[in-house]
Protein backbone atom coordinates (compact mmCIF):
# COMPACT_ATOMS: atom_id res chain seq x y z
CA UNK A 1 112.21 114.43 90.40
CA UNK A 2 112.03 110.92 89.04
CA UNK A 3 111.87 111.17 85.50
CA UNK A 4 109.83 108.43 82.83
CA UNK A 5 109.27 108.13 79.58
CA UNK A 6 106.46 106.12 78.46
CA UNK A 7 108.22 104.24 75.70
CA UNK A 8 110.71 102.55 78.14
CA UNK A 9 108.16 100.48 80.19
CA UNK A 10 104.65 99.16 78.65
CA UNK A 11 102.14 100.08 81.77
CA UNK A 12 98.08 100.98 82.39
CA UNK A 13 96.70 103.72 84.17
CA UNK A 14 94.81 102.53 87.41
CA UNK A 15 94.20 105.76 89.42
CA UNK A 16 94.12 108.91 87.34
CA UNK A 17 94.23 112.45 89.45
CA UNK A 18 90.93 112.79 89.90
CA UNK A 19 91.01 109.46 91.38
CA UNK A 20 94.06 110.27 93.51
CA UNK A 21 91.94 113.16 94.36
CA UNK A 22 89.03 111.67 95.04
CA UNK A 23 90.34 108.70 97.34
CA UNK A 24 92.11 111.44 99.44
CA UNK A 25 89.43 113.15 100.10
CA UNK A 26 87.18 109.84 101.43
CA UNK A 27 89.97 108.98 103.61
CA UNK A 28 90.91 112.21 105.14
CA UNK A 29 87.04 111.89 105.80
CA UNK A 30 87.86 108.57 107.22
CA UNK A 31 90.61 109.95 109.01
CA UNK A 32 88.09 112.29 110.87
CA UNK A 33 85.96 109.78 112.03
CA UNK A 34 87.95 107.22 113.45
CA UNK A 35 89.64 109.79 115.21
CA UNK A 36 86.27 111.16 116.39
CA UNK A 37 87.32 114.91 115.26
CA UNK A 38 90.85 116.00 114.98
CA UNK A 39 91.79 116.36 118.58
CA UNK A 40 95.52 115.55 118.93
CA UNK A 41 95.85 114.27 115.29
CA UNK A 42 99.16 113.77 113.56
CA UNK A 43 100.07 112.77 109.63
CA UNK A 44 103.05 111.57 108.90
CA UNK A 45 104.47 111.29 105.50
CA UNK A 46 107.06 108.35 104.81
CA UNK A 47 109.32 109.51 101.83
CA UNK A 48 109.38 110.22 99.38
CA UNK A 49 105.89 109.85 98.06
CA UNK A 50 104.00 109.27 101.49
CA UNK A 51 105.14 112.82 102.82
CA UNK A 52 103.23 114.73 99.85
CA UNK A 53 100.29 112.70 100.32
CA UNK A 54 100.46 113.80 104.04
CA UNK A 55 100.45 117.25 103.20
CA UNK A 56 97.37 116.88 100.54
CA UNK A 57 95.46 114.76 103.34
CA UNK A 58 96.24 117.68 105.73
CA UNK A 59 94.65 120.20 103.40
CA UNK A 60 91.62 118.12 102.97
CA UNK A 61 91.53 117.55 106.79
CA UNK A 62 91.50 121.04 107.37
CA UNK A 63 88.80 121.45 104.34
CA UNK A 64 86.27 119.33 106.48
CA UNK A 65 87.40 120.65 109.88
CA UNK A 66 88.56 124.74 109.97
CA UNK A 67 90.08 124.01 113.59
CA UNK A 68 92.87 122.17 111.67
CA UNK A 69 95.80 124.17 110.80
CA UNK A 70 97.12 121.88 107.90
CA UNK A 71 100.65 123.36 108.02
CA UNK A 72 100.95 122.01 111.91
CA UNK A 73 99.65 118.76 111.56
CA UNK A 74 102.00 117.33 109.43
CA UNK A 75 105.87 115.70 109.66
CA UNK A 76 107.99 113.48 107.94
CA UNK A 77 109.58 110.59 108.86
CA UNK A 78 112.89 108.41 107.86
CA UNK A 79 112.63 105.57 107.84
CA UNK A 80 116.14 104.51 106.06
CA UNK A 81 117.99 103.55 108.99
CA UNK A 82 115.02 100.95 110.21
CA UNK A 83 114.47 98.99 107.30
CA UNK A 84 115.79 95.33 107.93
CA UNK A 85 116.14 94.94 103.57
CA UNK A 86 118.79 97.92 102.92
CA UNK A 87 121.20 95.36 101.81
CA UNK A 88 119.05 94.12 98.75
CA UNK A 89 117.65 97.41 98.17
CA UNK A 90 119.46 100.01 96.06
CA UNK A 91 121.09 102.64 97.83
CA UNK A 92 118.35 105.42 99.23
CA UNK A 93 119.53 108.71 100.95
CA UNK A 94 117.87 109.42 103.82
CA UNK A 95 115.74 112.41 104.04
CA UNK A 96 115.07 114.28 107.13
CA UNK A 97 112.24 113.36 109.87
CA UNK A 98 110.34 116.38 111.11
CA UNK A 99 107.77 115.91 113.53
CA UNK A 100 105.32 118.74 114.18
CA UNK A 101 106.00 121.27 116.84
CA UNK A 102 103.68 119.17 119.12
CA UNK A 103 105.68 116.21 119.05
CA UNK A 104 104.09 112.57 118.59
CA UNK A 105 103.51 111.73 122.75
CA UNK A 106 100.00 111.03 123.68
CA UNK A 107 99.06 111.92 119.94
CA UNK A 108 97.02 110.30 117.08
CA UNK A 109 99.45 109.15 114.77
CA UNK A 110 98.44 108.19 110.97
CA UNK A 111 101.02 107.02 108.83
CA UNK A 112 101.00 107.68 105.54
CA UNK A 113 102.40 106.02 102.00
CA UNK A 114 102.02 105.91 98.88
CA UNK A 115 101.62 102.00 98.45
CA UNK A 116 101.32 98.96 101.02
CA UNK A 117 103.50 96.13 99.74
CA UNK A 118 105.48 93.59 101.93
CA UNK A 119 104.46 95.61 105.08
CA UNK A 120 108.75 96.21 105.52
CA UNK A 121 108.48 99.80 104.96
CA UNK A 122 106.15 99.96 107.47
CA UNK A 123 107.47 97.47 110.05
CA UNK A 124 110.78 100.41 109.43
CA UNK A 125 108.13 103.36 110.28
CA UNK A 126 106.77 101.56 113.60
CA UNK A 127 110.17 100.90 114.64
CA UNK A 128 111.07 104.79 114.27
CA UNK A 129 108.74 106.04 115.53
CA UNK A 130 109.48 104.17 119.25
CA UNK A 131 112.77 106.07 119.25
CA UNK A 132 110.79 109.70 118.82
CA UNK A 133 107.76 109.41 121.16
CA UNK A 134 105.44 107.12 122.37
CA UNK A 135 101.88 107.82 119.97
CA UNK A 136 98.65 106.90 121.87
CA UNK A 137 97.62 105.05 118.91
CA UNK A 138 99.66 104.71 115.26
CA UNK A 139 97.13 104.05 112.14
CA UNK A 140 98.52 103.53 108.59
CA UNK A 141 96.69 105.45 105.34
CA UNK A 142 98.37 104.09 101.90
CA UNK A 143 96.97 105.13 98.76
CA UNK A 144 97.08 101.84 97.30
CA UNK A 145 97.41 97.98 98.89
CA UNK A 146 98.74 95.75 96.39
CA UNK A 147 98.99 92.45 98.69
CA UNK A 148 101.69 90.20 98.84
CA UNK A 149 102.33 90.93 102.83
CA UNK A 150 105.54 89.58 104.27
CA UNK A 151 104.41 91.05 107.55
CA UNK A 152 101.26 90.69 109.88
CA UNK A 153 100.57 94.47 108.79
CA UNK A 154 97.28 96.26 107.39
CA UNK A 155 95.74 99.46 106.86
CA UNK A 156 93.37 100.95 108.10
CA UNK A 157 92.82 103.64 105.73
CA UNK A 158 93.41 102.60 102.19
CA UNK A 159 92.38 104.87 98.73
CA UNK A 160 92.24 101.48 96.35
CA UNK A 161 92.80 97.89 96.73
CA UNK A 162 94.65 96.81 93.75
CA UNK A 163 95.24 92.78 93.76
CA UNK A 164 98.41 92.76 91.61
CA UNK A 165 101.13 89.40 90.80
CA UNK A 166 103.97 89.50 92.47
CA UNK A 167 105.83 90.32 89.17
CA UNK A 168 104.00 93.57 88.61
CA UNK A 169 105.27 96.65 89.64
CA UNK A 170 103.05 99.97 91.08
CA UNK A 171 103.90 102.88 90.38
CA UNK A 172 103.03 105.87 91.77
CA UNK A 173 103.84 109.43 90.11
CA UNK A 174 103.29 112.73 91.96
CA UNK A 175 104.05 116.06 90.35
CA UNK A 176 105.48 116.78 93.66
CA UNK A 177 108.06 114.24 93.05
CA UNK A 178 107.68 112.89 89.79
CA UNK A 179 107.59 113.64 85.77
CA UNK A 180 106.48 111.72 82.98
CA UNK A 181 108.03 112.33 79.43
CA UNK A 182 109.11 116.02 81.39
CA UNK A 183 105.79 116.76 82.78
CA UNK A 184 104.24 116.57 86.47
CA UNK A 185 101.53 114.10 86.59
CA UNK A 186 99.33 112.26 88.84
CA UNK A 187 98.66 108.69 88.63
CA UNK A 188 98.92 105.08 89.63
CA UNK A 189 100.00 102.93 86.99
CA UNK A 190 101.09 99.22 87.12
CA UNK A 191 103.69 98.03 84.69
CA UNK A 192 104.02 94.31 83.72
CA UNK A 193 106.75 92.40 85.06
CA UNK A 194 110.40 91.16 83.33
């Protein structure tokens, strides 16, 4: 867990959990009707905070659909190894990629982050996901786009458009992976820039 105190960086509280919670819940609707029902339908977290997303999108999936068996819908997938910036990022261990027992070919794939930025991450994800399968289509869910695209990449799914400055930073805490001052929490906050 990534741990914060609120005294070390001056920030504002943009999504709060029941927004979180609410956003999820309008795109895993989304989700199910792009996809016309859930036939062949994949999530697949990016870590670290894109994978527990997954897994709450799963469980709202299967909420609005009881054919959906949220545990075998969803994966995980490194993309460490792909991304083209590792040498001006700080050093990440990679996690593992697991793909549902069903594999990827001829599915539905939805990608799925925590925030759309530079469109690198993503650019990494596409890139892994050639050498595992070959998806009959790949859509993106973030919880938040911020702008600022390097890349000619967009969601499709997206819980809140948040038009930020480039010197801002987004951050977003899941008690899955995340405490602030020692406690799980749930929110999007952006902090102002150096």
């Amino acid at each position: 867990m990534t741990e914060v105190t609120a005294a070390q960086v001056p920030s504002r509280v943009v999504l709060n959990q029941a927004d979180i919670d609410r956003a999820l819940t309008r795109i895993a609707h989304e989700i199910l009707e792009a996809n016309k029902g859930s036939k062949d339908l994949v999530l697949l977290g990016i870590p670290r905070r894109g994978y527990p997303l997954a897994v709450r999108l799963a469980k709202k999936i299967a909420a609005a659909d009881p054919t959906v068996d949220a545990a075998t819908v969803v994966g995980q997938l490194d993309v460490t190894m792909f991304r083209d910036d590792l040498s001006r990022q700080p050093t990440r261990p990679p996690h593992h990629t697991r793909l549902p027992l069903s594999g990827i070919d001829n599915k539905v794939v939805v990608l799925i982050d925590d925030v759309l930025y530079s469109g690198r991450t993503i650019r990494a994800a596409l890139d892994a996901i050639t050498d595992l399968g070959r998806p009959r289509i790949v859509r993106l869910a973030v919880l938040v786009d911020r702008g600022h695209r390097e890349l000619p990449i967009r969601a499709d799914h997206v819980g809140k458009n948040l038009p930020t400055s480039s010197v801002e930073k987004v951050r977003v805490h899941l008690e899955e992976t995340d405490t602030v001052d020692g406690k799980p929490v749930n929110e999007v906050v952006i902090e102002a820039g150096a």
